[in-house]
C-alpha atoms as a PDB file:
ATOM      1  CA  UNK A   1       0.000   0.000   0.000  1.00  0.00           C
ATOM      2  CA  UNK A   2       2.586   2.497   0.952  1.00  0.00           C
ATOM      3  CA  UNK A   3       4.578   1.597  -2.266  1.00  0.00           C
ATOM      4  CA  UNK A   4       1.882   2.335  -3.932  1.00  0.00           C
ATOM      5  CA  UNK A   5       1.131   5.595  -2.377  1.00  0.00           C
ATOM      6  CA  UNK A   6       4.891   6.872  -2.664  1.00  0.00           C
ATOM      7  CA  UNK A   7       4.627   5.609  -7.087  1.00  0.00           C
ATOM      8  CA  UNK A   8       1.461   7.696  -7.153  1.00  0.00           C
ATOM      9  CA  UNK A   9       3.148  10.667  -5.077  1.00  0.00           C
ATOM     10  CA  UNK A  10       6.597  10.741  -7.490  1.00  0.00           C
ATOM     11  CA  UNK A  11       3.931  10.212 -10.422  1.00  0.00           C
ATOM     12  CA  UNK A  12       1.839  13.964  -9.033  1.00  0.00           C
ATOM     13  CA  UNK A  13       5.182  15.683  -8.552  1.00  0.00           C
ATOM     14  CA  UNK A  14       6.238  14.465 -12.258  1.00  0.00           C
ATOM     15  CA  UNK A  15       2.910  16.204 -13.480  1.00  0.00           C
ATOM     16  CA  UNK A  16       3.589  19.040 -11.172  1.00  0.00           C
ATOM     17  CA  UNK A  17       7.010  19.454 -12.206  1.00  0.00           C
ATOM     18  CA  UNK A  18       5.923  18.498 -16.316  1.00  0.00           C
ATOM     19  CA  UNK A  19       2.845  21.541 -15.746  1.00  0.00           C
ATOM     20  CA  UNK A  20       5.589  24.410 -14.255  1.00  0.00           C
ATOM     21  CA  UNK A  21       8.406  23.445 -16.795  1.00  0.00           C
ATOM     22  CA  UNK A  22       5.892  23.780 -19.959  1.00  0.00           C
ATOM     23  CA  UNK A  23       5.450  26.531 -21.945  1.00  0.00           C
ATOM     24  CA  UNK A  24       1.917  28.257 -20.829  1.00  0.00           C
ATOM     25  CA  UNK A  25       3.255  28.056 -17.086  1.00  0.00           C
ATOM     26  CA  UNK A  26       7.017  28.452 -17.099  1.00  0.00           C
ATOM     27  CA  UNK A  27       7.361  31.998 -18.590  1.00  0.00           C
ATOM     28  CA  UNK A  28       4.907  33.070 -15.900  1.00  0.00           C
ATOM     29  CA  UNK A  29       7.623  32.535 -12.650  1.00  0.00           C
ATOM     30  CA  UNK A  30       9.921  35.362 -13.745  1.00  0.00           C
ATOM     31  CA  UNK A  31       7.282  38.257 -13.604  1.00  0.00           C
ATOM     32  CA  UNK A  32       5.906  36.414 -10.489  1.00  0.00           C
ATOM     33  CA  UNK A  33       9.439  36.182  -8.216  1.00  0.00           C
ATOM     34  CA  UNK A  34      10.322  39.530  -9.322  1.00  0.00           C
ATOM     35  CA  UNK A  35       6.445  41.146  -7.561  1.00  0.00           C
ATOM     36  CA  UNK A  36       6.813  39.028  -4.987  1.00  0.00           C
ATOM     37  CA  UNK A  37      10.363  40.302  -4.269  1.00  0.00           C
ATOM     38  CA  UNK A  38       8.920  43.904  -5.192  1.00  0.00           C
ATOM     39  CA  UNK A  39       6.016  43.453  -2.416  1.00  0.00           C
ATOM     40  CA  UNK A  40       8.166  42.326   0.258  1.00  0.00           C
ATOM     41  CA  UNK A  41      10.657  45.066  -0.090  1.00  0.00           C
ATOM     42  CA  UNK A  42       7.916  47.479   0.224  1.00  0.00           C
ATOM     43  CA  UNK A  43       5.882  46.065   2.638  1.00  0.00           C
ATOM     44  CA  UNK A  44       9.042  46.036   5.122  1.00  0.00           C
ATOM     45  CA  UNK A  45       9.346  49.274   4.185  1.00  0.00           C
ATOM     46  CA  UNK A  46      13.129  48.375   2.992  1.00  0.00           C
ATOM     47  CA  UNK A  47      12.602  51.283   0.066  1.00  0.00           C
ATOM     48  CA  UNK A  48      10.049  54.325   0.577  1.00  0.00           C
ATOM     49  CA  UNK A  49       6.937  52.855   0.381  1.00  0.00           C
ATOM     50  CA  UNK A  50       5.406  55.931  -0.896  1.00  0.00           C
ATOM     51  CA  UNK A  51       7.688  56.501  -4.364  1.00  0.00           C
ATOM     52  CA  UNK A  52       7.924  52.147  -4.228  1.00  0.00           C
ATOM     53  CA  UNK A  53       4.479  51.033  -3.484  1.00  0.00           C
ATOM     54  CA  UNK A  54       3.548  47.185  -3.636  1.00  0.00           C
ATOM     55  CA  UNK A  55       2.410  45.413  -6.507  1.00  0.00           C
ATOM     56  CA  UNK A  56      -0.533  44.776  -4.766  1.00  0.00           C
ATOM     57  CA  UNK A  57      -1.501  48.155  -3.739  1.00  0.00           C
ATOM     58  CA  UNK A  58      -0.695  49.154  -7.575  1.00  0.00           C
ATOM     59  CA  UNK A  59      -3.306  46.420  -8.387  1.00  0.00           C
ATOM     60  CA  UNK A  60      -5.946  47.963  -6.339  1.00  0.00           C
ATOM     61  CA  UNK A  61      -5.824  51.186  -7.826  1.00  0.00           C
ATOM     62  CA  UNK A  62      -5.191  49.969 -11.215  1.00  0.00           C
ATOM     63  CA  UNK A  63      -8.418  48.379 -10.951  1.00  0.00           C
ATOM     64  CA  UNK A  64     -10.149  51.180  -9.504  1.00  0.00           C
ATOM     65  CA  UNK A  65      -8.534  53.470 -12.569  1.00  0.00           C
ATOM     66  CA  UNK A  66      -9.975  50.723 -14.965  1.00  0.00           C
ATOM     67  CA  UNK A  67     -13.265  50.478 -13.474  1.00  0.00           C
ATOM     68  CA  UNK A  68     -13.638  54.240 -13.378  1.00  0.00           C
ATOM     69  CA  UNK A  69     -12.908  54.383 -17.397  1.00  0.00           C
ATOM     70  CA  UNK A  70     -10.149  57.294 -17.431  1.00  0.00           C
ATOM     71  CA  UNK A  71      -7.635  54.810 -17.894  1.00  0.00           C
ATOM     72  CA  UNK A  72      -9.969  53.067 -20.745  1.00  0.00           C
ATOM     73  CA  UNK A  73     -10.206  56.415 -22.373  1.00  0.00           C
ATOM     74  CA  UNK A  74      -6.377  57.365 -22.118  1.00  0.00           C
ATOM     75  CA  UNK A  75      -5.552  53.921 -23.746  1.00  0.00           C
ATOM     76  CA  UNK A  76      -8.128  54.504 -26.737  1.00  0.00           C
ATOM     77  CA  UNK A  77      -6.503  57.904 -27.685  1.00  0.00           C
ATOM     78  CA  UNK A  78      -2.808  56.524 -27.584  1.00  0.00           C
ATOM     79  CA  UNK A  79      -3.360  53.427 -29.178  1.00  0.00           C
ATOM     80  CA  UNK A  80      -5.711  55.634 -32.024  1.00  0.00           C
ATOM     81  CA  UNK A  81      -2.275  57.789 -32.300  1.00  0.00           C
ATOM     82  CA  UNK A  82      -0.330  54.812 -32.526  1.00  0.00           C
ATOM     83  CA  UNK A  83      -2.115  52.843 -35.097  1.00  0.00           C
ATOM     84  CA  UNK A  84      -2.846  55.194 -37.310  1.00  0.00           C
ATOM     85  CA  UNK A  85       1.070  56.273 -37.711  1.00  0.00           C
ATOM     86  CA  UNK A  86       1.661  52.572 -37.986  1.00  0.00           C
ATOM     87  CA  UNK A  87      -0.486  52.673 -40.664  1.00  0.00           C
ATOM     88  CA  UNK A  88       0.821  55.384 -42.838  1.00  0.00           C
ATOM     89  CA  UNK A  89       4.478  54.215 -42.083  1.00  0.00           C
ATOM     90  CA  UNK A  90       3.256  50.716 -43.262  1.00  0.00           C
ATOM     91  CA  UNK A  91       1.586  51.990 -46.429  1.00  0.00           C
ATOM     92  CA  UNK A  92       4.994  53.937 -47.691  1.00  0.00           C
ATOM     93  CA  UNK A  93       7.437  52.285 -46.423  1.00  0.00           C
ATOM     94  CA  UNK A  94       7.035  47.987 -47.177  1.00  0.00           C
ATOM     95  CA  UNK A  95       6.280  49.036 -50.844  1.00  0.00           C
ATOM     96  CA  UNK A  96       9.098  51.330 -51.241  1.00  0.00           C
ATOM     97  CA  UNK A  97      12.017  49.351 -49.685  1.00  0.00           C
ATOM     98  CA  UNK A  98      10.992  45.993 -51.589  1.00  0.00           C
ATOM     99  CA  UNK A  99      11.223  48.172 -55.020  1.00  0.00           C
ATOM    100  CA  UNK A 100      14.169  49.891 -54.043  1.00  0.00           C
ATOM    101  CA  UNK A 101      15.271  46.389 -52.880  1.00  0.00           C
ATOM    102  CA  UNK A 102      14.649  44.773 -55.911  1.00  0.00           C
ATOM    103  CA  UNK A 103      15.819  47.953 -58.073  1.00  0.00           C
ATOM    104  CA  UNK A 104      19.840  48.488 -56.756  1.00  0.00           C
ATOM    105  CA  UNK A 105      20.038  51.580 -58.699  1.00  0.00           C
ATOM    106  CA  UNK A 106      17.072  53.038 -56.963  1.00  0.00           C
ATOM    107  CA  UNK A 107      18.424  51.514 -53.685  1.00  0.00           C
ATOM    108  CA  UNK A 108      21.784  53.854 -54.500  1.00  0.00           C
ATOM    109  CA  UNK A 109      19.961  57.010 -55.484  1.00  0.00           C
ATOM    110  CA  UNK A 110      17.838  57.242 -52.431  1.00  0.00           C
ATOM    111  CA  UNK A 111      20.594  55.179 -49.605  1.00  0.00           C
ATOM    112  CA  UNK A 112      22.019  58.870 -48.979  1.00  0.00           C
ATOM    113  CA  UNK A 113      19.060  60.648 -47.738  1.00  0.00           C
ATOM    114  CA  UNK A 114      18.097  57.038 -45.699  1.00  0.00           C
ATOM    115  CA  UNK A 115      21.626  57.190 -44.092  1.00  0.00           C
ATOM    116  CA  UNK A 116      21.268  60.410 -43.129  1.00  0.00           C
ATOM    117  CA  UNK A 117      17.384  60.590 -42.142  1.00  0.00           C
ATOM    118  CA  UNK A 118      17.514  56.815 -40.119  1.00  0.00           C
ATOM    119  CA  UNK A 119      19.291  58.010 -37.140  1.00  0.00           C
ATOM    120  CA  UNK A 120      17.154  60.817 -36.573  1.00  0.00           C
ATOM    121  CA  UNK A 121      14.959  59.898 -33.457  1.00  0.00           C
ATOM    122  CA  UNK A 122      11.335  60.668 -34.532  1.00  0.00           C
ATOM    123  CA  UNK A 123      10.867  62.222 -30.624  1.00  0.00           C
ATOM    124  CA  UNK A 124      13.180  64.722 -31.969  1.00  0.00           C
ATOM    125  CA  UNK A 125      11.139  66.049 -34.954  1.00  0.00           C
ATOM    126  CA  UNK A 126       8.368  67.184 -31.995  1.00  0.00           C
ATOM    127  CA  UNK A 127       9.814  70.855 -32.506  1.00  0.00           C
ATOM    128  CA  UNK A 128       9.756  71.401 -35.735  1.00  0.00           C
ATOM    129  CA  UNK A 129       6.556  69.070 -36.367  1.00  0.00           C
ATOM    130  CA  UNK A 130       4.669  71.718 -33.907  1.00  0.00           C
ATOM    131  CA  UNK A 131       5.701  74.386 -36.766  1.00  0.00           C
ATOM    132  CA  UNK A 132       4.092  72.526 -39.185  1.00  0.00           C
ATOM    133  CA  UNK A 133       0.998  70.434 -37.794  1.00  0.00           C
ATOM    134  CA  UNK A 134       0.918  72.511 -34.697  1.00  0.00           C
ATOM    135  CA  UNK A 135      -0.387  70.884 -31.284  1.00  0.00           C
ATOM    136  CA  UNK A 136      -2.289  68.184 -31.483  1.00  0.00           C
ATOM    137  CA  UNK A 137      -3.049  64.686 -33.057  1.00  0.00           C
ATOM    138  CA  UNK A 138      -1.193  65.268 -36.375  1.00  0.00           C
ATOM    139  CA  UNK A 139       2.102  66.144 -34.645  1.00  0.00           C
ATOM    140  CA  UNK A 140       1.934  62.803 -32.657  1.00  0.00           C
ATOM    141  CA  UNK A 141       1.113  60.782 -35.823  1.00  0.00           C
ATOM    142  CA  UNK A 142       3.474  62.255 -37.828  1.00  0.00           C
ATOM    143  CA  UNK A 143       6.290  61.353 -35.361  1.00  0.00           C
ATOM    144  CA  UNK A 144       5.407  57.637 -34.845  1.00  0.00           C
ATOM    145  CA  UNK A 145       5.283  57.592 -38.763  1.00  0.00           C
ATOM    146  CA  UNK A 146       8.358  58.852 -38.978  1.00  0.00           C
ATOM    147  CA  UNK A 147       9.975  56.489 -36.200  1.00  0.00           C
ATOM    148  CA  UNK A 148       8.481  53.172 -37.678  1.00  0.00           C
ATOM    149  CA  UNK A 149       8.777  54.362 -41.797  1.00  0.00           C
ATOM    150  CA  UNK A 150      12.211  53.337 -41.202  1.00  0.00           C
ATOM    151  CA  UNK A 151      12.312  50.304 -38.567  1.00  0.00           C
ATOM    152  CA  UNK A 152      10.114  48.692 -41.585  1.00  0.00           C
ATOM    153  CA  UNK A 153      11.930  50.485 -44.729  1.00  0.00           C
ATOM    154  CA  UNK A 154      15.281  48.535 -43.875  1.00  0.00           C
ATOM    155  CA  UNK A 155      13.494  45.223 -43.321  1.00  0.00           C
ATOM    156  CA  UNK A 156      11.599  45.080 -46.395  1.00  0.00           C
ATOM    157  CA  UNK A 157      14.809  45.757 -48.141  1.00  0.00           C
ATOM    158  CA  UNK A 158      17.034  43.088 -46.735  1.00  0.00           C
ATOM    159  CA  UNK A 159      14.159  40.615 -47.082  1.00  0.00           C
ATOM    160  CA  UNK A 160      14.775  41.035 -51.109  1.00  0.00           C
ATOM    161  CA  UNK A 161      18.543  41.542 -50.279  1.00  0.00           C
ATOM    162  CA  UNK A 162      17.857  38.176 -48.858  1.00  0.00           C
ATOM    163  CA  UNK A 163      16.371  36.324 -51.486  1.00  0.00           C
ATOM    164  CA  UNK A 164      17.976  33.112 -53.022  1.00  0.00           C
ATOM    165  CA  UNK A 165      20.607  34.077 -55.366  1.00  0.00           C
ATOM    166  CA  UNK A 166      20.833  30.315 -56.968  1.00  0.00           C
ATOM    167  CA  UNK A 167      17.048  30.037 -57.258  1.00  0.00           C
ATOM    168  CA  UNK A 168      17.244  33.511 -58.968  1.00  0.00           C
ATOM    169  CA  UNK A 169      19.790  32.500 -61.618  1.00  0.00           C
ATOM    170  CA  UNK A 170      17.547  29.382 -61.895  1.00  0.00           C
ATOM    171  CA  UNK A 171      14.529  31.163 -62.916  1.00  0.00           C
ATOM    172  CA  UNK A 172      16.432  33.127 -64.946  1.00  0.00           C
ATOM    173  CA  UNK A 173      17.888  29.898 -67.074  1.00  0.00           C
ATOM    174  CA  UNK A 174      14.313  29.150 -67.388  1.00  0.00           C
ATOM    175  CA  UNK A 175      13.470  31.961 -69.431  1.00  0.00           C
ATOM    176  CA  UNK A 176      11.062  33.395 -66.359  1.00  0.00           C
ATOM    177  CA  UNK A 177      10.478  37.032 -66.764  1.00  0.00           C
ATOM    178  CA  UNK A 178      11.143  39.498 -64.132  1.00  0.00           C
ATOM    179  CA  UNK A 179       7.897  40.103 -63.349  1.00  0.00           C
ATOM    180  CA  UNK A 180       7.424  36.237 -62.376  1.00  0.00           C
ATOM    181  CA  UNK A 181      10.672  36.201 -60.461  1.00  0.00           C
ATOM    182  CA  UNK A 182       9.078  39.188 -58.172  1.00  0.00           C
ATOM    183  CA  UNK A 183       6.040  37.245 -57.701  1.00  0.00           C
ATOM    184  CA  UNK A 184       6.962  34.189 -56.959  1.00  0.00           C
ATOM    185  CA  UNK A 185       9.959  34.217 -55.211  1.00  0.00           C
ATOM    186  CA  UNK A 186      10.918  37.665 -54.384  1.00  0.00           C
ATOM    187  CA  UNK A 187       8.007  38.731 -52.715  1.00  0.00           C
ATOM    188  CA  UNK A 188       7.492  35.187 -51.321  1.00  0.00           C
ATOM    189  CA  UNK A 189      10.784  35.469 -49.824  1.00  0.00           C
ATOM    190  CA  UNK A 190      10.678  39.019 -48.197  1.00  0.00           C
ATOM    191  CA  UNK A 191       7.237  38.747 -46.284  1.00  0.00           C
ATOM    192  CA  UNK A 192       9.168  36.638 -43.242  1.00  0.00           C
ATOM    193  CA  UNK A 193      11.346  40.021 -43.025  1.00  0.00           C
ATOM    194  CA  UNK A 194       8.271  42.330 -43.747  1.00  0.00           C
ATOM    195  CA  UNK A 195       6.401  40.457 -40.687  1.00  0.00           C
ATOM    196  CA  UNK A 196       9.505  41.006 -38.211  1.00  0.00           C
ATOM    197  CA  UNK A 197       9.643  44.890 -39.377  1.00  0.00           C
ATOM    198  CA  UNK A 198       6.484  45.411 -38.691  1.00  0.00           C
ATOM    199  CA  UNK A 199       6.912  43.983 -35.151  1.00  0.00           C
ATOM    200  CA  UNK A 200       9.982  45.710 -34.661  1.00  0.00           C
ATOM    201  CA  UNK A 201       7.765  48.943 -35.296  1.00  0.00           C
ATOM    202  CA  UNK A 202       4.950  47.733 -32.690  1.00  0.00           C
ATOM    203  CA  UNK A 203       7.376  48.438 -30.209  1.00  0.00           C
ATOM    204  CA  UNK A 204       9.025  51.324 -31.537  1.00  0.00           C
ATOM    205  CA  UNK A 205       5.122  53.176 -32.131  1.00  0.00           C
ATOM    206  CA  UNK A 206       4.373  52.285 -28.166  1.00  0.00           C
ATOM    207  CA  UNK A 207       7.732  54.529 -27.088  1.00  0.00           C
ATOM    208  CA  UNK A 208       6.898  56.992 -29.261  1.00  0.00           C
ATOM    209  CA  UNK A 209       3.660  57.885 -29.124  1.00  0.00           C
ATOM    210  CA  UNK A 210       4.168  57.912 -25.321  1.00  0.00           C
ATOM    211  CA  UNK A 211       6.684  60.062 -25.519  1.00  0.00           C
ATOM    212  CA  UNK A 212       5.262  62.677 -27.558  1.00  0.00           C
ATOM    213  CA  UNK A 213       2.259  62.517 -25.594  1.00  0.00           C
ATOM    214  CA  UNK A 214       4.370  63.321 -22.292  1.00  0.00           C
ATOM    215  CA  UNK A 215       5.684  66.573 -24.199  1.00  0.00           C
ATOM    216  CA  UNK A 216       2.484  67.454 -26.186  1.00  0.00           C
ATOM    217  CA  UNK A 217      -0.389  65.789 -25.412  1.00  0.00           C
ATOM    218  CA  UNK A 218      -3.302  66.612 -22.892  1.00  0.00           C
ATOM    219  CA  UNK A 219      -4.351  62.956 -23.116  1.00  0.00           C
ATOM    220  CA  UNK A 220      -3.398  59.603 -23.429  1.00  0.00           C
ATOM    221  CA  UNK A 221      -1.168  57.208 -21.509  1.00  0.00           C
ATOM    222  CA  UNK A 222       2.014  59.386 -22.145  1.00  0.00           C
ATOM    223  CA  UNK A 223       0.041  62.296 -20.748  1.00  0.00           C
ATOM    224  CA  UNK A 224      -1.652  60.243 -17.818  1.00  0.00           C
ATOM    225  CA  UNK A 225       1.554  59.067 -16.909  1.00  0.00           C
ATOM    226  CA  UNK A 226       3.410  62.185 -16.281  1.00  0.00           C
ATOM    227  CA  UNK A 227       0.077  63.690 -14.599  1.00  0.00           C
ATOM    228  CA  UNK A 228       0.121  61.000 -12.207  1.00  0.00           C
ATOM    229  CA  UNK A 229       3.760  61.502 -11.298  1.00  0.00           C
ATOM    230  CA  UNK A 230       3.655  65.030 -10.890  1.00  0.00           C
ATOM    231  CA  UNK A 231       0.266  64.550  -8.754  1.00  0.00           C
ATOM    232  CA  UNK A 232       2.135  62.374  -6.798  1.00  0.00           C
ATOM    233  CA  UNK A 233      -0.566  59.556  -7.351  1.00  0.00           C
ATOM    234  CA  UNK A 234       2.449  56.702  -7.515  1.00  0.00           C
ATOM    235  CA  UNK A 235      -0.198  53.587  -7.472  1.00  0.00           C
ATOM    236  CA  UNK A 236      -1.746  55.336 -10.933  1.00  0.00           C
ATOM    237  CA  UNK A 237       1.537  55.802 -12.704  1.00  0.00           C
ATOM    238  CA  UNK A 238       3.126  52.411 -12.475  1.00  0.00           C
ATOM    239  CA  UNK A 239      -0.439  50.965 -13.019  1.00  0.00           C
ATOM    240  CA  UNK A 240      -0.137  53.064 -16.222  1.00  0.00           C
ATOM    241  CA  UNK A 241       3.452  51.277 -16.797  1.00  0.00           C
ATOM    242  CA  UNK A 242       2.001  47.679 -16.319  1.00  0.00           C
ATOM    243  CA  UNK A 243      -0.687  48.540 -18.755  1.00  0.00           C
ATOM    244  CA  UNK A 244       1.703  49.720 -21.362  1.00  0.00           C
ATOM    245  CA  UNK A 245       4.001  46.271 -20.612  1.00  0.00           C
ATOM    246  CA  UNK A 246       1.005  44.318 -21.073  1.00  0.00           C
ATOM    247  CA  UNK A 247      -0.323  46.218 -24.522  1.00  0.00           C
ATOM    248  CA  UNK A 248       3.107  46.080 -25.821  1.00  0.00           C
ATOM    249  CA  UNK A 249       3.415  41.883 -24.497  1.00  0.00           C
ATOM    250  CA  UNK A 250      -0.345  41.529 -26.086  1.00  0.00           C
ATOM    251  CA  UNK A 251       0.622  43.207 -29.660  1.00  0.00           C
ATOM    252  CA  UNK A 252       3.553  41.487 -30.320  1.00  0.00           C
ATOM    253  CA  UNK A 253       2.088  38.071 -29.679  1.00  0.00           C
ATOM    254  CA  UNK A 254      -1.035  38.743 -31.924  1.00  0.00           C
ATOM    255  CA  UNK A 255       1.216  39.999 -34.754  1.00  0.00           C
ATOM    256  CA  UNK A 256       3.137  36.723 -34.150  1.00  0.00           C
ATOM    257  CA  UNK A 257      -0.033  34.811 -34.094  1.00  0.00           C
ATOM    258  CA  UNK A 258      -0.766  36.540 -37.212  1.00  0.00           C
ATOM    259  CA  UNK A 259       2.290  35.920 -39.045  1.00  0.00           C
ATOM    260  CA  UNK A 260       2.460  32.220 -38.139  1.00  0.00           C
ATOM    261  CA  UNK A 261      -1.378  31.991 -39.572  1.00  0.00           C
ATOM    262  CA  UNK A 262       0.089  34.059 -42.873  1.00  0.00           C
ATOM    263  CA  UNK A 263       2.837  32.455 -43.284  1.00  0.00           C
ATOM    264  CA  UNK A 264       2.824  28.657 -42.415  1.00  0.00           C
ATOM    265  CA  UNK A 265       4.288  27.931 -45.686  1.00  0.00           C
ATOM    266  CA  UNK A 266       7.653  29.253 -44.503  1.00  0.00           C
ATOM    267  CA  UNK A 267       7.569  26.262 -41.945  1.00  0.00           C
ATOM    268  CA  UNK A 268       7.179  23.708 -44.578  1.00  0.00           C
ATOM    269  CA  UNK A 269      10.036  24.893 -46.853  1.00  0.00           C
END
């Protein structure tokens, strides 16, 4: 009996042990030891509780925040900014680096002005955007345009950089025209570095539009955040930080989802 009993024990802690090691529960212990380091720190009042409040006193007013709908509101108007600069960025900028990509004389005609333009920070085209577009929504699209056009433009161009030289030159033995090439294996082969551009840029439109709305903006999260730290409402302001984690986290993995559904093809090849 108590053989039995210590088989079925080992065989619960192998299930236990199989559950935390997998890959739904696993990446779930980091972000869990580090709050529960964070709350007892503050709760022993080890750091100033007051600038360092627990995670569980942030959770309480984060909920409060949500229930109330400010916070709903404040996350609607950046992630409006946000998307539509995505947008635009995404519009002019996949099209233009796979043709300039595919066409290496355009590619050295315009690599100059993309040299020069690409290190530019698009945070610090807020002062002379405001002379333009003034303050307001166009100024904070115009600069999370500008800071994914290029995160995107570079991709798209080394994913036809990228593209099968051999398979190229076999094409070409095979009388295939050049607009059949493009179709069927340029473009086919630069969509895998289109998808991770355009991820790349998720990221990149989050800090941005953030931080134009800090300098420019009376609303959205950038704007909340600062509010809330001047105010000296701690709780709200790294509630507001969780919240842009966790939209950052919850974009990337949908336009992963996304590109796995898109391109499954790339998995079989």
């Amino acid at each position: 009996m108590r053989a039995h009993l210590g088989h079925h024990e080992e065989g619960a802690a192998e299930k236990l042990a199989a559950l935390v090691m997998s890959h739904k529960i696993f990446p779930l212990i980091p972000p869990l030891v580090v709050a529960s380091i964070w709350e007892g720190i503050s709760r022993f009042n080890l750091v100033n509780r007051i600038f360092f409040p627990p995670p569980s006193e942030i959770l309480y007013f984060l909920a409060d925040d949500l229930a109330s709908g400010v916070l709903f509101f404040h996350i609607g108007v950046s992630l409006q900014r946000a998307f539509i600069g995505f947008a635009v960025a995404a519009v002019l900028s996949i099209p233009f680096g796979i043709l300039i990509g595919w066409k290496r004389w355009l590619y050295r005609i315009f690599e100059p002005l993309i040299e020069a333009l690409r290190p530019i920070p698009g945070l610090a085209l807020i002062a002379p955007s405001i002379l333009f577009f003034g303050i307001g929504d166009l100024t904070n699209i115009f600069v999370v345009t500008y800071g994914c056009f290029f995160v995107m433009l570079i991709n798209a161009i080394y994913g036809v950089y990228g593209v099968d030289k051999v398979m190229m030159l076999s094409m070409r033995s095979m009388s295939a025209s050049e607009n059949d090439i493009f179709r069927k294996l340029v473009l086919p082969s630069a969509l895998p570095y289109v998808f991770a551009g355009m991820r790349q840029a998720v990221a990149v439109m989050l800090i941005i539009v953030v931080g134009s709305e800090m300098i420019i903006s009376s609303a959205g999260l950038g704007y909340y955040l600062l509010e809330a730290e001047r105010t000296f409402r701690y709780h709200y302001m790294y509630g507001t930080l969780l919240v842009l984690s966790l939209l950052g986290y919850g974009l990337n993995r949908g336009f992963l989802l996304i590109e796995e559904k898109l391109l499954s093809w790339t998995k079989e090849t």
